[in-house]
PDB file of N, CA and C in Angstrom:
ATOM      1  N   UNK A   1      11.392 -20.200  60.642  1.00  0.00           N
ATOM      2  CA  UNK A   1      11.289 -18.880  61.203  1.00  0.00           C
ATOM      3  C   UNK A   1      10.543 -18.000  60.212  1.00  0.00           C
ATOM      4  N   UNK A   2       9.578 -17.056  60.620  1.00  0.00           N
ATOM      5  CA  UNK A   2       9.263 -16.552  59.620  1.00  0.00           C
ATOM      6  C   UNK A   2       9.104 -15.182  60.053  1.00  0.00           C
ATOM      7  N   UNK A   3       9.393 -14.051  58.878  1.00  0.00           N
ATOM      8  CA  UNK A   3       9.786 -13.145  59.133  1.00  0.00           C
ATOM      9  C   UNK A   3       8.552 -11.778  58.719  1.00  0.00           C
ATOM     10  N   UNK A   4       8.816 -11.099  59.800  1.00  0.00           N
ATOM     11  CA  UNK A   4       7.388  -9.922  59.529  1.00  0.00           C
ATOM     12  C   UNK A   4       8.368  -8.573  58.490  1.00  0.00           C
ATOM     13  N   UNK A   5       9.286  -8.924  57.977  1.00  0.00           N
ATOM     14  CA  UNK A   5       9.711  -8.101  56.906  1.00  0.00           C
ATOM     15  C   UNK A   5       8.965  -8.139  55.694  1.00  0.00           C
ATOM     16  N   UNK A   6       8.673  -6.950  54.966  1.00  0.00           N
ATOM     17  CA  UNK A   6       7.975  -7.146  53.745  1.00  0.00           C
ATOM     18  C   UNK A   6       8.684  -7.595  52.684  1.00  0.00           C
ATOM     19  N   UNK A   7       8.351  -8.292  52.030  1.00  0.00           N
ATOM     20  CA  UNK A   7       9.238  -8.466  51.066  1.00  0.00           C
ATOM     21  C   UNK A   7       8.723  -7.538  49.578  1.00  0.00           C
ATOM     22  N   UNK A   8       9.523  -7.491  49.005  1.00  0.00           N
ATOM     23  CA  UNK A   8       9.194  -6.103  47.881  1.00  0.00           C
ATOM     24  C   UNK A   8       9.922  -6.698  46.681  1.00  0.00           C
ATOM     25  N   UNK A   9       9.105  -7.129  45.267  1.00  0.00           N
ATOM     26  CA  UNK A   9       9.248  -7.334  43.749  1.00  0.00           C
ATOM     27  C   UNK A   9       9.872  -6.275  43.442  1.00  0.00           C
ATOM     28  N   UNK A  10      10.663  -6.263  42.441  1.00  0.00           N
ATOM     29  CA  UNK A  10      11.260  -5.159  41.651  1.00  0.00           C
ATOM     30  C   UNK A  10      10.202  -4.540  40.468  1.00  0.00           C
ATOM     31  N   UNK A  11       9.790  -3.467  40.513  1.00  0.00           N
ATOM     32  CA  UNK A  11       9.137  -2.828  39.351  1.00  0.00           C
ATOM     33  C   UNK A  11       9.028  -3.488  38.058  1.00  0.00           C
ATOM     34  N   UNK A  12       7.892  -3.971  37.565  1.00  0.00           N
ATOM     35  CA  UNK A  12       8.457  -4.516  36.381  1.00  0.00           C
ATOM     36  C   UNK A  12       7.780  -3.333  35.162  1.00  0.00           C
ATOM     37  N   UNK A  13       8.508  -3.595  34.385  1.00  0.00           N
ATOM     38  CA  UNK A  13       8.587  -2.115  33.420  1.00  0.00           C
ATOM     39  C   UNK A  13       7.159  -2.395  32.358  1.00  0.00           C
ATOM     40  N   UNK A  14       5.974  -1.918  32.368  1.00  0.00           N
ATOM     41  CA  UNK A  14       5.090  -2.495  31.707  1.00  0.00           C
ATOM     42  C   UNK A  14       4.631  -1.194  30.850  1.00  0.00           C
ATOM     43  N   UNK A  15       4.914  -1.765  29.700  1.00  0.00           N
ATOM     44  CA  UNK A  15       5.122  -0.995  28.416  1.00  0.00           C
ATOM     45  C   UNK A  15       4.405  -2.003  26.999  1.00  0.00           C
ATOM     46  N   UNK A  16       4.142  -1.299  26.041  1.00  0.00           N
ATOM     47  CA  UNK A  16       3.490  -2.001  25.243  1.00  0.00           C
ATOM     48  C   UNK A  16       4.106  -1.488  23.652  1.00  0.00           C
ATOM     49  N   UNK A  17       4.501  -2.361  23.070  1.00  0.00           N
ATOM     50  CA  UNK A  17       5.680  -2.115  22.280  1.00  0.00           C
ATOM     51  C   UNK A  17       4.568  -2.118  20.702  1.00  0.00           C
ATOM     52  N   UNK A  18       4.047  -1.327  19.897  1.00  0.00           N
ATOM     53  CA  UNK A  18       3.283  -1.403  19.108  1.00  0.00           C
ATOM     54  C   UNK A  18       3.726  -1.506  17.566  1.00  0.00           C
ATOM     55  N   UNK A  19       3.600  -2.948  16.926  1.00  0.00           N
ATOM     56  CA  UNK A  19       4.444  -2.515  15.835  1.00  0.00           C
ATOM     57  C   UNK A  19       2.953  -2.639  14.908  1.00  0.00           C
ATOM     58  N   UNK A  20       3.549  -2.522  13.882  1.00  0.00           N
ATOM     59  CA  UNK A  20       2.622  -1.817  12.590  1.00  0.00           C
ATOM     60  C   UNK A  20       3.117  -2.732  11.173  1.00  0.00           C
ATOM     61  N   UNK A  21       2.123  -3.139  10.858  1.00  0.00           N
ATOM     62  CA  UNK A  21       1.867  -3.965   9.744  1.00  0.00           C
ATOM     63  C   UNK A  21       2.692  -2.762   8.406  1.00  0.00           C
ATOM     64  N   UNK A  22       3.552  -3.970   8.021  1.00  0.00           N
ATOM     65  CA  UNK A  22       3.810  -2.923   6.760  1.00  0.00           C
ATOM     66  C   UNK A  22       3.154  -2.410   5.526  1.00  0.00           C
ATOM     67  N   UNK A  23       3.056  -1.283   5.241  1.00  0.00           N
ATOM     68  CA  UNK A  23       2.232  -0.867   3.777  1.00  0.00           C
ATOM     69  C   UNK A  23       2.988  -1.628   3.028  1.00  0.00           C
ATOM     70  N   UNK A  24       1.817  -1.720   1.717  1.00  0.00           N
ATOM     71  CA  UNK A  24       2.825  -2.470   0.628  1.00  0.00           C
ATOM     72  C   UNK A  24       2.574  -1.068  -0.827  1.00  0.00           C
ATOM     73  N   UNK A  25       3.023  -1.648  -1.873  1.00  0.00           N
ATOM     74  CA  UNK A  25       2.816  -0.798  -2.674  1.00  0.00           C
ATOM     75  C   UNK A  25       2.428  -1.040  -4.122  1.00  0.00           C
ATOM     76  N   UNK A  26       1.303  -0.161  -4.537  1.00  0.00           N
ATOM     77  CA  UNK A  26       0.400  -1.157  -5.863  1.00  0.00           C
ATOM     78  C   UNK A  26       1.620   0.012  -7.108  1.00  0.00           C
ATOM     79  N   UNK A  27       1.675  -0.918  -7.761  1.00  0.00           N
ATOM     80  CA  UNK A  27       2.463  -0.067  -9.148  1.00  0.00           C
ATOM     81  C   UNK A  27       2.255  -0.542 -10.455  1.00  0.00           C
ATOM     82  N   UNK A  28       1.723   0.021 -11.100  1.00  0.00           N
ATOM     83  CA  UNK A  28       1.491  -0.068 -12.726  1.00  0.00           C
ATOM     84  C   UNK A  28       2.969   0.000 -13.179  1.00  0.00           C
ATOM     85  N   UNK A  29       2.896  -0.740 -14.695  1.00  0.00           N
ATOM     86  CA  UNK A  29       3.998  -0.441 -15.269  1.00  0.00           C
ATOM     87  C   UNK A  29       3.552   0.077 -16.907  1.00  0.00           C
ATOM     88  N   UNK A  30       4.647   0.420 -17.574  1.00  0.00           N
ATOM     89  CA  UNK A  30       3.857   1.022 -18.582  1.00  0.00           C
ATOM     90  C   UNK A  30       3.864  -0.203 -19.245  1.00  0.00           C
ATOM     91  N   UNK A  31       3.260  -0.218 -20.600  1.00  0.00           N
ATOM     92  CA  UNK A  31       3.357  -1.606 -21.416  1.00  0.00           C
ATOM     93  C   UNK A  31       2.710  -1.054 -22.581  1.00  0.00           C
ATOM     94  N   UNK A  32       2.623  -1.138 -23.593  1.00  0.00           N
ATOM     95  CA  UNK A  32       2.463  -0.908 -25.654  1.00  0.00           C
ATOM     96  C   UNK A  32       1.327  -0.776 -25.673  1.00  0.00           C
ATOM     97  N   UNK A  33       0.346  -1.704 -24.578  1.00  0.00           N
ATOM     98  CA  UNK A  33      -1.122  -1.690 -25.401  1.00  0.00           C
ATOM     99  C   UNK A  33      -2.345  -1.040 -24.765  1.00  0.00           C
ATOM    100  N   UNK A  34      -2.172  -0.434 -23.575  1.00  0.00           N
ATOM    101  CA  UNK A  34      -3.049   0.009 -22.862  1.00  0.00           C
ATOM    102  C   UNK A  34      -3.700   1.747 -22.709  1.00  0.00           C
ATOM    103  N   UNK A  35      -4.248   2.449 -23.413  1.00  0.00           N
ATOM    104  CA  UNK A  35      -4.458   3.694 -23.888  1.00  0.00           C
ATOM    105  C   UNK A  35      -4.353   4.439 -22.196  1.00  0.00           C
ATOM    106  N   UNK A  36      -4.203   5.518 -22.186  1.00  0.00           N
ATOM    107  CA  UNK A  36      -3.889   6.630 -21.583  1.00  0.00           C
ATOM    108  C   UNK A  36      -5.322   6.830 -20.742  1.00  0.00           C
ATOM    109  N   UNK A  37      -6.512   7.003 -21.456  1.00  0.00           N
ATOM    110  CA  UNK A  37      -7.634   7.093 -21.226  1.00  0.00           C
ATOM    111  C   UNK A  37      -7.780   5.226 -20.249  1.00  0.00           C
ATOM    112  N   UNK A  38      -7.604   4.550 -20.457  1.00  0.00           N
ATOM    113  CA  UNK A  38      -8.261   2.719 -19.839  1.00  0.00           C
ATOM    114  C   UNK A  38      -7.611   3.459 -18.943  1.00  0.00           C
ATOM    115  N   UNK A  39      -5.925   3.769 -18.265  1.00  0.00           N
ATOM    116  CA  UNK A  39      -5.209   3.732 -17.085  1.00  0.00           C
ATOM    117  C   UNK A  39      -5.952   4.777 -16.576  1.00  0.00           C
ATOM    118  N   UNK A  40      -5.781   5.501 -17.183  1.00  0.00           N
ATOM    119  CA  UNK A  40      -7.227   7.277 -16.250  1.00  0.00           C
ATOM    120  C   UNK A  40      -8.303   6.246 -15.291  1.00  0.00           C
ATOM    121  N   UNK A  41      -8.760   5.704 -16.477  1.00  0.00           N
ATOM    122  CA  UNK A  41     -10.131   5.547 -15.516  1.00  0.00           C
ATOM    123  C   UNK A  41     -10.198   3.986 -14.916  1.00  0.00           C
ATOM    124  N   UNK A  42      -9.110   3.170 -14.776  1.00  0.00           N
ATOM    125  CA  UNK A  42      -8.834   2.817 -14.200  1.00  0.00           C
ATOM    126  C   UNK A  42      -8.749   2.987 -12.587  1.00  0.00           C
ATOM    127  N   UNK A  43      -7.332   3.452 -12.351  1.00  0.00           N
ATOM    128  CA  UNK A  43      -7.373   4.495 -11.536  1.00  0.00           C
ATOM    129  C   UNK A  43      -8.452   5.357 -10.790  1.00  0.00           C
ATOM    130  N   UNK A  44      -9.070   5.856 -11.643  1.00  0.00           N
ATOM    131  CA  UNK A  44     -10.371   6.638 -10.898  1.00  0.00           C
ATOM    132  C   UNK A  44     -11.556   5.326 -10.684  1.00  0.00           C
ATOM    133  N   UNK A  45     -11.852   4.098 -11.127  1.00  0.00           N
ATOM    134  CA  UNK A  45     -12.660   3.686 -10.777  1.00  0.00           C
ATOM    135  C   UNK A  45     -12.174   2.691  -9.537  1.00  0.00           C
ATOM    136  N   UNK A  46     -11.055   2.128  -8.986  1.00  0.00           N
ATOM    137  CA  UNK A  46     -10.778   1.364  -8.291  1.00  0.00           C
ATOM    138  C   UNK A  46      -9.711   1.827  -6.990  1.00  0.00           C
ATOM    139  N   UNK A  47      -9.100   3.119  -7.233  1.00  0.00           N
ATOM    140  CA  UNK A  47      -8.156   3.531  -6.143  1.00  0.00           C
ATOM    141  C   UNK A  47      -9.163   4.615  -5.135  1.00  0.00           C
ATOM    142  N   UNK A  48      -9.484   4.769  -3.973  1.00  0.00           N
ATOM    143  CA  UNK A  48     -10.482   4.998  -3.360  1.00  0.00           C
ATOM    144  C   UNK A  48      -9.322   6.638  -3.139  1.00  0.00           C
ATOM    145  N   UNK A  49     -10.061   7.752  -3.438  1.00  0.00           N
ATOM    146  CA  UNK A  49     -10.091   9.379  -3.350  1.00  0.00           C
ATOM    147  C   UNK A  49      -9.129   9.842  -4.987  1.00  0.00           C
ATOM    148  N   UNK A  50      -8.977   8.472  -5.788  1.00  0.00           N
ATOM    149  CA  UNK A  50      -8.505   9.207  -6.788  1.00  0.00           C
ATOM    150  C   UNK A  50      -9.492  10.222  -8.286  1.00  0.00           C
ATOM    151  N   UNK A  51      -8.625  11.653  -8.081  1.00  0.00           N
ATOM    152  CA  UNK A  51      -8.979  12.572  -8.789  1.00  0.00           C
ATOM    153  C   UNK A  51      -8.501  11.836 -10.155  1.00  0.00           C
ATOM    154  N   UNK A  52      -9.637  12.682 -11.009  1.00  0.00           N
ATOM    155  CA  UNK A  52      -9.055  12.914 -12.469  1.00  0.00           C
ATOM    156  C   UNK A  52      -7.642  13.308 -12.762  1.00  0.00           C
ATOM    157  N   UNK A  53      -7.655  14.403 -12.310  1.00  0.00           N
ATOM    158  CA  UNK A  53      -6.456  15.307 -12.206  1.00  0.00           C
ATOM    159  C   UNK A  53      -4.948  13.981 -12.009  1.00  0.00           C
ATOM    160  N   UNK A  54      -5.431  14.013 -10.257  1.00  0.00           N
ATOM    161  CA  UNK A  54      -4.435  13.231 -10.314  1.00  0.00           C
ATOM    162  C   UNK A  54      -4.154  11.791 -10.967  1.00  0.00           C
ATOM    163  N   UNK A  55      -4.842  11.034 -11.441  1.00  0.00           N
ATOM    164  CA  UNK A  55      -5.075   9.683 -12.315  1.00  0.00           C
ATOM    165  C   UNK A  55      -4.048  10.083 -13.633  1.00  0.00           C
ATOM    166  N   UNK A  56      -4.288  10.938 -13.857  1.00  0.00           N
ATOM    167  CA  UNK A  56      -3.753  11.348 -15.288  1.00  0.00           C
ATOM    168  C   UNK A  56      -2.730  12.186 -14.777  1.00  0.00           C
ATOM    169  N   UNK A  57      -1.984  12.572 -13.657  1.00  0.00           N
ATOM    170  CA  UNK A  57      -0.422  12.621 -13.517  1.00  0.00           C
ATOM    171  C   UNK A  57       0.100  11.303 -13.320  1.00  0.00           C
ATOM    172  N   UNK A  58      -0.524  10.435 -12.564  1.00  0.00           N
ATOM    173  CA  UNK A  58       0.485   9.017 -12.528  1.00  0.00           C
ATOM    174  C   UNK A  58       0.114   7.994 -14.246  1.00  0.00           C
ATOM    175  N   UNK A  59      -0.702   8.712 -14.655  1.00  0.00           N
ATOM    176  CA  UNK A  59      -0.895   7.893 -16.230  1.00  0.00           C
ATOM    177  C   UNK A  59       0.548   8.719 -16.931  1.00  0.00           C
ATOM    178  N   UNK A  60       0.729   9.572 -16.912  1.00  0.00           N
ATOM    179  CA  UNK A  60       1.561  10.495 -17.207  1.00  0.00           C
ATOM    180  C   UNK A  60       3.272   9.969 -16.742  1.00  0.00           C
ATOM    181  N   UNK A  61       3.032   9.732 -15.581  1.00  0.00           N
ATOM    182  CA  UNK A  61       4.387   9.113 -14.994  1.00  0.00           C
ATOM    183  C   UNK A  61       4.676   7.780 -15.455  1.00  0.00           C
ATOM    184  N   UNK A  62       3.515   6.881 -15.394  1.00  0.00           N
ATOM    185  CA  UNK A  62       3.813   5.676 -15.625  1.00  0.00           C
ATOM    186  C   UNK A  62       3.879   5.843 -17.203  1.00  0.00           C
ATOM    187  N   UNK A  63       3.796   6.161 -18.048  1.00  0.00           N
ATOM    188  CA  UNK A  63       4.384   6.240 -19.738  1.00  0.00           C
ATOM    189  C   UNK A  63       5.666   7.103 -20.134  1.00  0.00           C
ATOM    190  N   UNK A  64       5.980   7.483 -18.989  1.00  0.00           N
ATOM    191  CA  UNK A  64       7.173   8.565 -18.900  1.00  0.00           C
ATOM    192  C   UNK A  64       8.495   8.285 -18.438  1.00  0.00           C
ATOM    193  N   UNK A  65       7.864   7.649 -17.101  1.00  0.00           N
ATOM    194  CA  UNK A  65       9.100   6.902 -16.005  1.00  0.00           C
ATOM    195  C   UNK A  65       8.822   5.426 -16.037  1.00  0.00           C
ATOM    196  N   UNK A  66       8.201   4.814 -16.584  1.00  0.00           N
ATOM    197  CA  UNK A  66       8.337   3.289 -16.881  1.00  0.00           C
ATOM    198  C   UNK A  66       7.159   2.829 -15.690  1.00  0.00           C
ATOM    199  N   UNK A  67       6.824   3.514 -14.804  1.00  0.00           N
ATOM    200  CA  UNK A  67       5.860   2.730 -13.598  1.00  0.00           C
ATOM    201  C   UNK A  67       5.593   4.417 -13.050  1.00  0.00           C
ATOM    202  N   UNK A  68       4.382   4.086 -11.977  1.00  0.00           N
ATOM    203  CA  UNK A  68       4.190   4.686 -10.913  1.00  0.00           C
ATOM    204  C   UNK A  68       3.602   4.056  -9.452  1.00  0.00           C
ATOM    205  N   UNK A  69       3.968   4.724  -8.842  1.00  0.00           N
ATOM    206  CA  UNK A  69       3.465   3.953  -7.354  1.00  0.00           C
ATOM    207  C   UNK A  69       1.748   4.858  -7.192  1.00  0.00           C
ATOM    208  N   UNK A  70       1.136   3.674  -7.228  1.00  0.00           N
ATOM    209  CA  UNK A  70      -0.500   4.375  -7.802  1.00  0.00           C
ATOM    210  C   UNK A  70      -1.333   4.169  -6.116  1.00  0.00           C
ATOM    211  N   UNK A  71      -0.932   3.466  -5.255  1.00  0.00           N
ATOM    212  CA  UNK A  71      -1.252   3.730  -4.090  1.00  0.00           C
ATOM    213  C   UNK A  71      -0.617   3.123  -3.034  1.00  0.00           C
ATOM    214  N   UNK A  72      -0.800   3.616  -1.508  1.00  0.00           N
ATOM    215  CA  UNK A  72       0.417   2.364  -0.575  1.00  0.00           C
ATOM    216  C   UNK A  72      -0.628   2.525   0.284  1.00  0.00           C
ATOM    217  N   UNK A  73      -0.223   0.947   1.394  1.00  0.00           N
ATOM    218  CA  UNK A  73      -1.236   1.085   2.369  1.00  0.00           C
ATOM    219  C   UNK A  73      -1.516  -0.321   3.027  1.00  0.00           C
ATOM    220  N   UNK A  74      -2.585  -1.206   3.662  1.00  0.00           N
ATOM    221  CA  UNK A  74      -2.197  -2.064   4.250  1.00  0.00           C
ATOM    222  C   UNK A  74      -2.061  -3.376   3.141  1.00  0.00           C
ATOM    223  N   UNK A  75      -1.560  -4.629   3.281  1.00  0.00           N
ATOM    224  CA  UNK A  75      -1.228  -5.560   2.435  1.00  0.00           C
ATOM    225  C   UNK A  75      -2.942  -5.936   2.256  1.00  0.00           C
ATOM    226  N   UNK A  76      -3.607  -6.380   2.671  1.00  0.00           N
ATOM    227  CA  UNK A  76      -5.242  -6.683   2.200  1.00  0.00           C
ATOM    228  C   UNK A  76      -5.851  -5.517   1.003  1.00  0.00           C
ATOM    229  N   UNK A  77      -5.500  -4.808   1.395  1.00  0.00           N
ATOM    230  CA  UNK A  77      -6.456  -3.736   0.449  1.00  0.00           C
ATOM    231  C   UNK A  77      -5.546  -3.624  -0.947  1.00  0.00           C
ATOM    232  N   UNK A  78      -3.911  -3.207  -0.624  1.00  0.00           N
ATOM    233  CA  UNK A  78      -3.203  -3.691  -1.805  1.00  0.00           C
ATOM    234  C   UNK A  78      -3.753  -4.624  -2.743  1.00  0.00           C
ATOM    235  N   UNK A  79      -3.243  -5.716  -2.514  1.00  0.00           N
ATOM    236  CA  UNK A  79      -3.675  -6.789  -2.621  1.00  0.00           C
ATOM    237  C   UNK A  79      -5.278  -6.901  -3.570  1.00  0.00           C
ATOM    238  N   UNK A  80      -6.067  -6.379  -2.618  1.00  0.00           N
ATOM    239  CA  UNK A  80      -7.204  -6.033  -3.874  1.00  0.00           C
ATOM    240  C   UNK A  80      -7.094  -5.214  -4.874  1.00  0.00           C
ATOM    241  N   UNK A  81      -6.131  -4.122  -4.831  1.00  0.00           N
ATOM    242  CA  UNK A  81      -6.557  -3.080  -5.718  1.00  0.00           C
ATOM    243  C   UNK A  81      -5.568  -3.373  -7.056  1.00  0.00           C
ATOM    244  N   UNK A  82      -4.828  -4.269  -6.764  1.00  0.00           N
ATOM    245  CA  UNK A  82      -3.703  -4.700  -7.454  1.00  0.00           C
ATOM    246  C   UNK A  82      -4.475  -5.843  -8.209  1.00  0.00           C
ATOM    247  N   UNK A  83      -5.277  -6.461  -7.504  1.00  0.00           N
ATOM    248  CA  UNK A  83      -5.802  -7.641  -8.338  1.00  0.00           C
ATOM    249  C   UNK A  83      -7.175  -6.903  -9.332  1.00  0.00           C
ATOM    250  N   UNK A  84      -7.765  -5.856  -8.907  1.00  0.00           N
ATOM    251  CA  UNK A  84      -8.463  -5.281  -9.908  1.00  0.00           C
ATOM    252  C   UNK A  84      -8.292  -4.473 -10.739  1.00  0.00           C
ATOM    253  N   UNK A  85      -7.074  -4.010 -11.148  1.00  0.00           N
ATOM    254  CA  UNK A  85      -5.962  -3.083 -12.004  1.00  0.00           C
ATOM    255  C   UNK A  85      -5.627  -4.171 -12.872  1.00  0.00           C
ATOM    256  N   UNK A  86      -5.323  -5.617 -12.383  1.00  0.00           N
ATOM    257  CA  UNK A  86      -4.712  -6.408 -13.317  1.00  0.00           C
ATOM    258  C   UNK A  86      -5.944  -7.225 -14.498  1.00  0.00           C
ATOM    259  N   UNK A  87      -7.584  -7.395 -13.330  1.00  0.00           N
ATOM    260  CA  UNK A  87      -7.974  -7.742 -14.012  1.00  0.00           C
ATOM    261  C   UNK A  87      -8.630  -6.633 -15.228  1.00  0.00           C
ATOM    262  N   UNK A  88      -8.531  -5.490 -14.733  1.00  0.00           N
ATOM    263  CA  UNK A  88      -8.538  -4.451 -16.503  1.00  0.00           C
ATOM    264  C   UNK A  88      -7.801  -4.567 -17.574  1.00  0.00           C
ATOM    265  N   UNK A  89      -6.699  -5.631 -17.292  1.00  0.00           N
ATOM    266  CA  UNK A  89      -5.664  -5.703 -18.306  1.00  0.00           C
ATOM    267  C   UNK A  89      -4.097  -4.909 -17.951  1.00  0.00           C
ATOM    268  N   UNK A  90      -4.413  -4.010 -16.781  1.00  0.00           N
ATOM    269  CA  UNK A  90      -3.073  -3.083 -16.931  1.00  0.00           C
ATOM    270  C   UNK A  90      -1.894  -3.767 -16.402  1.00  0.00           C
ATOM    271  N   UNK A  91      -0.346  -3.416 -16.729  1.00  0.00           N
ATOM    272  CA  UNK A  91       0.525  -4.548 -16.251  1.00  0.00           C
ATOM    273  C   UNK A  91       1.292  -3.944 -15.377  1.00  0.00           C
ATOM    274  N   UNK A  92       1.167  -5.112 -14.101  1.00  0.00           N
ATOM    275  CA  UNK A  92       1.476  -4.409 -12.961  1.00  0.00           C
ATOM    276  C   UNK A  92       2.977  -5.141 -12.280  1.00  0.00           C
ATOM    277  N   UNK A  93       3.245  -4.587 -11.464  1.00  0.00           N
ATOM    278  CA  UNK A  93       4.575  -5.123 -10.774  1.00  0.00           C
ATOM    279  C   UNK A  93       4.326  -5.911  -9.126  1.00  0.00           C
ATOM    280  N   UNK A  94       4.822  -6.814  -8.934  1.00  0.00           N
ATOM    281  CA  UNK A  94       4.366  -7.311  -8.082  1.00  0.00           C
ATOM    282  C   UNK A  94       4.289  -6.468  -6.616  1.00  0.00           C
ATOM    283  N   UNK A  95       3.153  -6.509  -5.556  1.00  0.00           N
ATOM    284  CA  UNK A  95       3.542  -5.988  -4.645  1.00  0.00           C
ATOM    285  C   UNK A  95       4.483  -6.031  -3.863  1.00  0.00           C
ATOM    286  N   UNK A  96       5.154  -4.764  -3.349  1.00  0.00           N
ATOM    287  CA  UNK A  96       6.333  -4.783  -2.422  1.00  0.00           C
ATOM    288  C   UNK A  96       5.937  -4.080  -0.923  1.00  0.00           C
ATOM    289  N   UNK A  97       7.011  -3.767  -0.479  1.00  0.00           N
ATOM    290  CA  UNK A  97       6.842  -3.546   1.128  1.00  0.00           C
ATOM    291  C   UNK A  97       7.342  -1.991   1.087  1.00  0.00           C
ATOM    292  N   UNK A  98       6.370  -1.164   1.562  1.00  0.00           N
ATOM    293  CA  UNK A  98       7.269   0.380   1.036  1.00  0.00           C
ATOM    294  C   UNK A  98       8.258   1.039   2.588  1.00  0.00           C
TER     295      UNK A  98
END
């Protein structure tokens, strides 16, 4: 038998659930041998919009407070900026998830 009733699906709820890659976080630590001036320009040559100014508050922090968090952001770029901080010599902490 077949029937001239419509038959009718239930709504299906179509939504798009967006998740987001976690930042990670690059951090210097302080250490005995690395002058004030190398971490400055460090900093200013490899962290992309860093000021003088500010380079030399987190040089400041990191000889003060033992580390600073010197930039956050996606794990690839971390990841680079962390590996070119280390190859200047400066001693860094491994990346984390902020």
């Amino acid at each position: 038998m077949i029937s001239n009733a419509a038959t009718s699906t239930p709504d299906r709820l179509t939504s798009t659930v967006r998740k987001t890659y976690p930042n990670f976080k690059v951090i210097v630590l302080n250490d005995d041998f690395n002058t004030f001036q190398h971490v400055s320009d460090c900093l200013i040559k490899y962290i992309p919009g860093m000021t003088g100014d500010r380079a030399w508050e987190l040089t400041n922090q990191v000889h003060f407070d033992g580390l600073a968090v010197v930039w956050v952001g996606p794990q690839e770029q971390a990841e680079l900026y962390h590996q070119q901080l280390r190859r200047e010599g400066l001693t860094m902490a491994p990346l984390e998830k902020a």
